[in-house]
C-alpha atoms as a PDB file:
ATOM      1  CA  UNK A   1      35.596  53.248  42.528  1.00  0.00           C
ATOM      2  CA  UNK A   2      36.113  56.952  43.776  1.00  0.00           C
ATOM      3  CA  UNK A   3      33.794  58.470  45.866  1.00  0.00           C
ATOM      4  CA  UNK A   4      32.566  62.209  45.037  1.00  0.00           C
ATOM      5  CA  UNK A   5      30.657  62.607  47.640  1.00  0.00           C
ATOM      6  CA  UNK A   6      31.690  66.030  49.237  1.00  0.00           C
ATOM      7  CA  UNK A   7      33.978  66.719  46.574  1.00  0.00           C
ATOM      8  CA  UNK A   8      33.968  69.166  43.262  1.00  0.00           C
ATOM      9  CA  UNK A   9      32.504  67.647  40.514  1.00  0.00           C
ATOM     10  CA  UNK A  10      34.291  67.058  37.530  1.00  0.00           C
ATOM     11  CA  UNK A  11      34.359  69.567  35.452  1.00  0.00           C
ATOM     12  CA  UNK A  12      33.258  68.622  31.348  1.00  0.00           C
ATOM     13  CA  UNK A  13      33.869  70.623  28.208  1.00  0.00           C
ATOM     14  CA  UNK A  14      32.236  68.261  25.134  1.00  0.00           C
ATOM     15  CA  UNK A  15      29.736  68.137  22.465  1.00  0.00           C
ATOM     16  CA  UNK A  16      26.342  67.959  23.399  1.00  0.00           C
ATOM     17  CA  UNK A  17      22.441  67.866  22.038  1.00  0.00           C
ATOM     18  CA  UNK A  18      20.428  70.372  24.049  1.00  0.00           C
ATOM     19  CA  UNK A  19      16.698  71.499  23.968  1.00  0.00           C
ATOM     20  CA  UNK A  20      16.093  67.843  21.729  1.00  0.00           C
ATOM     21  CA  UNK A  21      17.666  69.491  18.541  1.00  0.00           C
ATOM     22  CA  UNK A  22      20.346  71.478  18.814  1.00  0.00           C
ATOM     23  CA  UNK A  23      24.151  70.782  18.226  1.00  0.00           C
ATOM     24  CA  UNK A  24      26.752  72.177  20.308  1.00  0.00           C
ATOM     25  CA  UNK A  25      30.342  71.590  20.806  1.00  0.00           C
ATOM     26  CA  UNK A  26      31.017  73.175  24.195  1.00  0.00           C
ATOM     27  CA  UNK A  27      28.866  71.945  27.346  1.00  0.00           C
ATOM     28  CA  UNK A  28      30.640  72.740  30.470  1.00  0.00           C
ATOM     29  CA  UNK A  29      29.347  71.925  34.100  1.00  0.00           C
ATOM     30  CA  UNK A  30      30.407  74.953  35.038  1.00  0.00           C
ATOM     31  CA  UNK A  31      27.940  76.747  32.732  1.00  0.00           C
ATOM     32  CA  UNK A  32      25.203  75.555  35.305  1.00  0.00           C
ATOM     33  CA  UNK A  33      27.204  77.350  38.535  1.00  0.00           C
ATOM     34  CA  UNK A  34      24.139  78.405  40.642  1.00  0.00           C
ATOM     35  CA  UNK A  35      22.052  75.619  39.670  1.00  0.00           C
ATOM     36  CA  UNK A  36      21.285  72.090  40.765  1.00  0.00           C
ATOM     37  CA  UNK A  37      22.353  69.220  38.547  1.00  0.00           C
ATOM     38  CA  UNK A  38      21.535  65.746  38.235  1.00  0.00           C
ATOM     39  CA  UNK A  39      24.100  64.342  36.266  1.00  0.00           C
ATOM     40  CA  UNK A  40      23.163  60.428  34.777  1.00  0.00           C
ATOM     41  CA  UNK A  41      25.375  58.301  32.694  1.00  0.00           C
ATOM     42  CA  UNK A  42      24.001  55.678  30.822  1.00  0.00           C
ATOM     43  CA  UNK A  43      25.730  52.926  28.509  1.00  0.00           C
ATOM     44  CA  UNK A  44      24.741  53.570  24.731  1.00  0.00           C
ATOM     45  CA  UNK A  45      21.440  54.848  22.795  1.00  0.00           C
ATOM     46  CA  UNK A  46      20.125  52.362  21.238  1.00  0.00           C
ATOM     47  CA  UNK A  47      19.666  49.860  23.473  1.00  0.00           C
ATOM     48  CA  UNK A  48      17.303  48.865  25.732  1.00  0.00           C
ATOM     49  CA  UNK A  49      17.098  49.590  29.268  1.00  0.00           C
ATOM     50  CA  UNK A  50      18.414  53.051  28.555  1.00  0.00           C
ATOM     51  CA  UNK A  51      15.402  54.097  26.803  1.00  0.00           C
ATOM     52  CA  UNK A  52      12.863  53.444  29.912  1.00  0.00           C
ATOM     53  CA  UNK A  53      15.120  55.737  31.908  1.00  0.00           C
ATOM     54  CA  UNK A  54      15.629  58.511  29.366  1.00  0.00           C
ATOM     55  CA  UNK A  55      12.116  58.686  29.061  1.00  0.00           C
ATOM     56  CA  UNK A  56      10.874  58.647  33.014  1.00  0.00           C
ATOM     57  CA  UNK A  57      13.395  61.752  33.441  1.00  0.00           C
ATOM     58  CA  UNK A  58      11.618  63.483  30.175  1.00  0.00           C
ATOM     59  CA  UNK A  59       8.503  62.543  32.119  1.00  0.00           C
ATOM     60  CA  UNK A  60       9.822  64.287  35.353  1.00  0.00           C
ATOM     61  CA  UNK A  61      11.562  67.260  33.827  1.00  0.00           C
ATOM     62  CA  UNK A  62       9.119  69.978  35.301  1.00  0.00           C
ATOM     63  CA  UNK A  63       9.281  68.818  38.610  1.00  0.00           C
ATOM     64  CA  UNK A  64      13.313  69.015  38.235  1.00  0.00           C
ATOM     65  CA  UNK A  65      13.167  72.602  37.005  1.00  0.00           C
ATOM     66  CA  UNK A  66      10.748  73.566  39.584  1.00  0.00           C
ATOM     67  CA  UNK A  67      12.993  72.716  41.777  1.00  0.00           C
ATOM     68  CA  UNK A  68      16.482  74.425  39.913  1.00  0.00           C
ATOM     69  CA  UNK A  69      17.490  71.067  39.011  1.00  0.00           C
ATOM     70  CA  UNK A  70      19.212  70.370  35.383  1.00  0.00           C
ATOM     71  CA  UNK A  71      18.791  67.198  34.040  1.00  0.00           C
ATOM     72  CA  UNK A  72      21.880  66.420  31.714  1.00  0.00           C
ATOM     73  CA  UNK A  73      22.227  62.630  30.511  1.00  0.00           C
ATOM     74  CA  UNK A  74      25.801  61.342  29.456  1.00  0.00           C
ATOM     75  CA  UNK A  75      26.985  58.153  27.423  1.00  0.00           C
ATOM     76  CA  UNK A  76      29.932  57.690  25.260  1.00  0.00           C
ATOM     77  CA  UNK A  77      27.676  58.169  21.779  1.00  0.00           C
ATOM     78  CA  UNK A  78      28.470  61.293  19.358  1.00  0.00           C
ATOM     79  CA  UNK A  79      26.107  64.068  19.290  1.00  0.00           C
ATOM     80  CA  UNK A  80      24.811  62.729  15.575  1.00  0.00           C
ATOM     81  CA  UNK A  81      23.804  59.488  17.210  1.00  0.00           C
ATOM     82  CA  UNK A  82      22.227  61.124  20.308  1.00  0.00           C
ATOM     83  CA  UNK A  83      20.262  63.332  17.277  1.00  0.00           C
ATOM     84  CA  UNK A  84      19.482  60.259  15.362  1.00  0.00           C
ATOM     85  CA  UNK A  85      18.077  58.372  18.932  1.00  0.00           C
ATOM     86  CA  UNK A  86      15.897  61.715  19.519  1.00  0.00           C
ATOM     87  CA  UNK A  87      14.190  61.459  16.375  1.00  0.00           C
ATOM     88  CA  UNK A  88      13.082  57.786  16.439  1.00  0.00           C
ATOM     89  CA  UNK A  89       9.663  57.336  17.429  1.00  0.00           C
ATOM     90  CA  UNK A  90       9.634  55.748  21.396  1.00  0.00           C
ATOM     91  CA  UNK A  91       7.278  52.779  19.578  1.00  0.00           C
ATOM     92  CA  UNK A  92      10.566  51.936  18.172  1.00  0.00           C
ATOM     93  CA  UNK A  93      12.682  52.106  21.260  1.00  0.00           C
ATOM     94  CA  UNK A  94      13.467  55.883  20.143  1.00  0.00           C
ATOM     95  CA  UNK A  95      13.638  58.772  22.754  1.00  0.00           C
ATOM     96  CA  UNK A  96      11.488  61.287  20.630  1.00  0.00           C
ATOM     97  CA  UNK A  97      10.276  64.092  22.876  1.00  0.00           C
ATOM     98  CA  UNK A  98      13.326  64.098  25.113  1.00  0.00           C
ATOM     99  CA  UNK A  99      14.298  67.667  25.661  1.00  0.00           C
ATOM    100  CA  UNK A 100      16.813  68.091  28.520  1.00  0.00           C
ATOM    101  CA  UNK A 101      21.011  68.197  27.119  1.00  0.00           C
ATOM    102  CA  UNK A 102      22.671  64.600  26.281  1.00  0.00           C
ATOM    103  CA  UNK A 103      26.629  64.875  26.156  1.00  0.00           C
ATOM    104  CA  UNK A 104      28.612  63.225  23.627  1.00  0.00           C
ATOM    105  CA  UNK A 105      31.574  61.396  25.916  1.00  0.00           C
ATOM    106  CA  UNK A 106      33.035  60.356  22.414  1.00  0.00           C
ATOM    107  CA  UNK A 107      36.461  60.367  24.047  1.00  0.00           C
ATOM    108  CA  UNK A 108      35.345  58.621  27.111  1.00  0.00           C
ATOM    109  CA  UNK A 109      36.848  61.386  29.469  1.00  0.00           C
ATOM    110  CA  UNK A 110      33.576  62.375  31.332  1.00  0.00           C
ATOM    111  CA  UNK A 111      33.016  59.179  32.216  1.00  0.00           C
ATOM    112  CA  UNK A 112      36.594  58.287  33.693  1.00  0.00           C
ATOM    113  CA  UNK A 113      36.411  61.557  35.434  1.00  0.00           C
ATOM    114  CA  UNK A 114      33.105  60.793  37.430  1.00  0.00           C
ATOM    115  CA  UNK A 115      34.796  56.858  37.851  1.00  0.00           C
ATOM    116  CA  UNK A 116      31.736  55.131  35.841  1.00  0.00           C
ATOM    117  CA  UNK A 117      33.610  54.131  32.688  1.00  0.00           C
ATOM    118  CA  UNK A 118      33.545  50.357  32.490  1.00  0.00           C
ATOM    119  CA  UNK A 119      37.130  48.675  31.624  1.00  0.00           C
ATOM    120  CA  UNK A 120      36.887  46.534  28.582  1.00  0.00           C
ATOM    121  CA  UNK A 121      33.516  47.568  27.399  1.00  0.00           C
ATOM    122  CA  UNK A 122      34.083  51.398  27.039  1.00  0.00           C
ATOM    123  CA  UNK A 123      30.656  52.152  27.994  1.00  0.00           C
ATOM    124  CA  UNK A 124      29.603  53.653  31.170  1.00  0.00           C
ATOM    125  CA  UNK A 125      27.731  52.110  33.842  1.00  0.00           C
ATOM    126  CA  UNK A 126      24.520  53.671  35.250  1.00  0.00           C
ATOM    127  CA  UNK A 127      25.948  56.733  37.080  1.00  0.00           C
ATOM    128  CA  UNK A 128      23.967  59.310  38.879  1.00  0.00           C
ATOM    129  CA  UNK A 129      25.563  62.177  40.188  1.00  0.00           C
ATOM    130  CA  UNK A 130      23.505  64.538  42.482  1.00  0.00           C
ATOM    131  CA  UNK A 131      26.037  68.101  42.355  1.00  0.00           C
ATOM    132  CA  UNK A 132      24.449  71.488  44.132  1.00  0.00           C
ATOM    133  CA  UNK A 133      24.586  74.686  43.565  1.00  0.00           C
ATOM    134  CA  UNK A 134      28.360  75.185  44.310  1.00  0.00           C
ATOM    135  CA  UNK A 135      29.150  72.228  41.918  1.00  0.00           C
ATOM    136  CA  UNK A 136      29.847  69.680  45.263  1.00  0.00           C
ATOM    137  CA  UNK A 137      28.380  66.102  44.641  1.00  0.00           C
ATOM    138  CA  UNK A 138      26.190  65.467  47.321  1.00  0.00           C
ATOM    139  CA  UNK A 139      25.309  62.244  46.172  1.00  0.00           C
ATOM    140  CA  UNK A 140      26.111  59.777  43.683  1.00  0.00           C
ATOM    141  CA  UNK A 141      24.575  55.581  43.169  1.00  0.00           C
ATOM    142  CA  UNK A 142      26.153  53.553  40.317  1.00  0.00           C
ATOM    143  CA  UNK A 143      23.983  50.488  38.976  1.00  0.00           C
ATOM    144  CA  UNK A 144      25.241  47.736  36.712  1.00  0.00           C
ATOM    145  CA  UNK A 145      23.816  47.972  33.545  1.00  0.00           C
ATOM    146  CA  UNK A 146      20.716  45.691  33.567  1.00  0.00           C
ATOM    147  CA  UNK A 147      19.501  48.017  36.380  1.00  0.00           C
ATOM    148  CA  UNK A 148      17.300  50.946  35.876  1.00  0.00           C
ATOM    149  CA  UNK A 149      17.002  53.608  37.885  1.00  0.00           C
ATOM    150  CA  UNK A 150      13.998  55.144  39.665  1.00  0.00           C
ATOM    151  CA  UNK A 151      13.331  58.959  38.863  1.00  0.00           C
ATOM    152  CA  UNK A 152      11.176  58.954  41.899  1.00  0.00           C
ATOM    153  CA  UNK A 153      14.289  58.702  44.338  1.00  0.00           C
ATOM    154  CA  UNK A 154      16.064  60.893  42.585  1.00  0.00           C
ATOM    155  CA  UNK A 155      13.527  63.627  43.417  1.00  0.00           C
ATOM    156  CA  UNK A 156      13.172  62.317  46.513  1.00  0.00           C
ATOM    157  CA  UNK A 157      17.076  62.817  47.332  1.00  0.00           C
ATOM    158  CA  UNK A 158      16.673  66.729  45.613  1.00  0.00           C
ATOM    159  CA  UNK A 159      13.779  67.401  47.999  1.00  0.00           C
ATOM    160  CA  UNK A 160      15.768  66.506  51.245  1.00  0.00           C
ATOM    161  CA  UNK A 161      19.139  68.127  50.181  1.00  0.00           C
ATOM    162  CA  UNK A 162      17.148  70.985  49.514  1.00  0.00           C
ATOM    163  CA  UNK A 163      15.141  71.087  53.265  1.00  0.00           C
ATOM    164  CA  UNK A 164      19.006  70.609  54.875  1.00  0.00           C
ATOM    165  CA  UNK A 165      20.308  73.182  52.884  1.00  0.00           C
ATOM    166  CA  UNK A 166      17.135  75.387  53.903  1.00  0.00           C
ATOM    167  CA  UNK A 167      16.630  74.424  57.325  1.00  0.00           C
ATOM    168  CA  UNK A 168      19.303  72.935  58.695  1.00  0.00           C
ATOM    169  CA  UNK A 169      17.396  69.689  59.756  1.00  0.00           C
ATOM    170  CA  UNK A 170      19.002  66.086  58.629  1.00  0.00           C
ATOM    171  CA  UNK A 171      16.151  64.025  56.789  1.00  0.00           C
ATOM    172  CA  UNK A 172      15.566  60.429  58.467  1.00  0.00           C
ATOM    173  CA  UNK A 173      15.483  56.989  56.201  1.00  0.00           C
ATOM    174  CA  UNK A 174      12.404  56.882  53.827  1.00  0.00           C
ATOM    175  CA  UNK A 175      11.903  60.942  54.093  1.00  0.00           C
ATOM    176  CA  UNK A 176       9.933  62.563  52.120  1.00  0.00           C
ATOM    177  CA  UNK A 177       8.964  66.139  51.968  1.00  0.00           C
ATOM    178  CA  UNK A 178       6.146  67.241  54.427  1.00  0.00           C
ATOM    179  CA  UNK A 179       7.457  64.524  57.202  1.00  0.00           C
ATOM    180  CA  UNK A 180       9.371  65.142  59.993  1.00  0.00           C
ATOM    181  CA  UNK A 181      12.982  65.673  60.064  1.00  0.00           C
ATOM    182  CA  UNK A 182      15.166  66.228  63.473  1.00  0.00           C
ATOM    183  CA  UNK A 183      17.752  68.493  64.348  1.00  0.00           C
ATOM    184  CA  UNK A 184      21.387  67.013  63.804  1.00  0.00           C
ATOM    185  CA  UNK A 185      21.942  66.499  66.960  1.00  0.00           C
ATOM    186  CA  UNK A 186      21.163  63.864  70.241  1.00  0.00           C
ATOM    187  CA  UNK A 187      18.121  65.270  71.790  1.00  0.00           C
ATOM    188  CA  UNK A 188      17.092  65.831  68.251  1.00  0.00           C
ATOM    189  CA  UNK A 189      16.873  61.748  67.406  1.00  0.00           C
ATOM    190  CA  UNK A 190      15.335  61.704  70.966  1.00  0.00           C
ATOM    191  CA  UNK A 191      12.791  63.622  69.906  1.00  0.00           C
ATOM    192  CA  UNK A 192      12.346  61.888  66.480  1.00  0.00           C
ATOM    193  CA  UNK A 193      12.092  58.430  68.055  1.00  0.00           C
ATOM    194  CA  UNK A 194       9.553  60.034  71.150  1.00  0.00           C
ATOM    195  CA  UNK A 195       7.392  61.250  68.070  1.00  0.00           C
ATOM    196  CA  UNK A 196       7.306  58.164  65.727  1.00  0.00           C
END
């Protein structure tokens, strides 16, 4: 499997659902340049874990945009079956109400690009791709496909890439924004460890 990390991000230029009704044939990474992105790949509407996870990033989306963050979902379904997913009710697995863009991958090149595309299957696995504003992947976690995600984490990740970026701290394990961070250097994790 490739790592990203630290690299471009692939760019995309595909079919997509946007704003939960809209069609439109070109969706390019590059048409977020300036913006966060949290790119997530997921196997195939219609099934069954996928739904939980479409929904808890619907549930999120504010907090994502309050923080510049896209949300753009990915699996290797056309655009008509992405529409057709939107408008069934959640009481029947649908993902009515889901707003953010869903790319059709209908030629399974997104998904070889970013490395997630598994062999035999032609689905992707669960993917997650955290790109900044300059379009470098900063962070990316691939689960198998039984294994959901948690939308809390991925803010969680957002908030510390954002306090480095600002600051120019490094965020210690279990972070979260408000604690302490340390400077990126010895007496820094001296002072960390003298404080904790």
């Amino acid at each position: 499997m490739s790592v990203l990390v630290g690299r471009k991000a692939p760019d995309f230029d595909v079919a997509a659902v946007v704003n939960g009704s809209q069609f439109v044939d070109s969706c390019k990474l590059s048409d977020y340049k300036g913006k966060y992105v949290v790119l997530f790949f997921y196997p195939l509407d219609f099934t069954f874990v996928c739904p939980t996870e479409l929904h808890a990033f619907q549930e999120k989306l504010q907090e994502f945009r309050d923080r510049n963050v896209e949300l753009i979902g990915c699996s290797v379904d056309s655009k008509f079956s992405h529409y057709a997913w939107i408008r069934t009710p959640r009481s029947q697995g649908g993902i009515e109400g889901v707003t953010y863009t869903l790319l059709s991958d209908l030629n399974k090149t997104v998904s070889a690009d970013y490395d997630v595309l598994l062999e035999g299957a032609g689905i992707a696995l669960r993917g997650l791709f955290l790109i900044d504003k300059e379009g470098v992947v900063q962070h990316q976690v691939v689960n198998n496909l039984p294994l959901g995600r948690n939308v809390d984490e991925v803010l969680r990740l957002v908030d510390a890439l954002q306090f480095t970026e600002e600051f120019g701290e490094v965020c210690p394990a279990n972070w979260n924004k408000g604690d302490k961070s340390m400077k990126p250097d010895e007496e820094g994790l001296k002072e960390f460890f003298k404080e904790t």
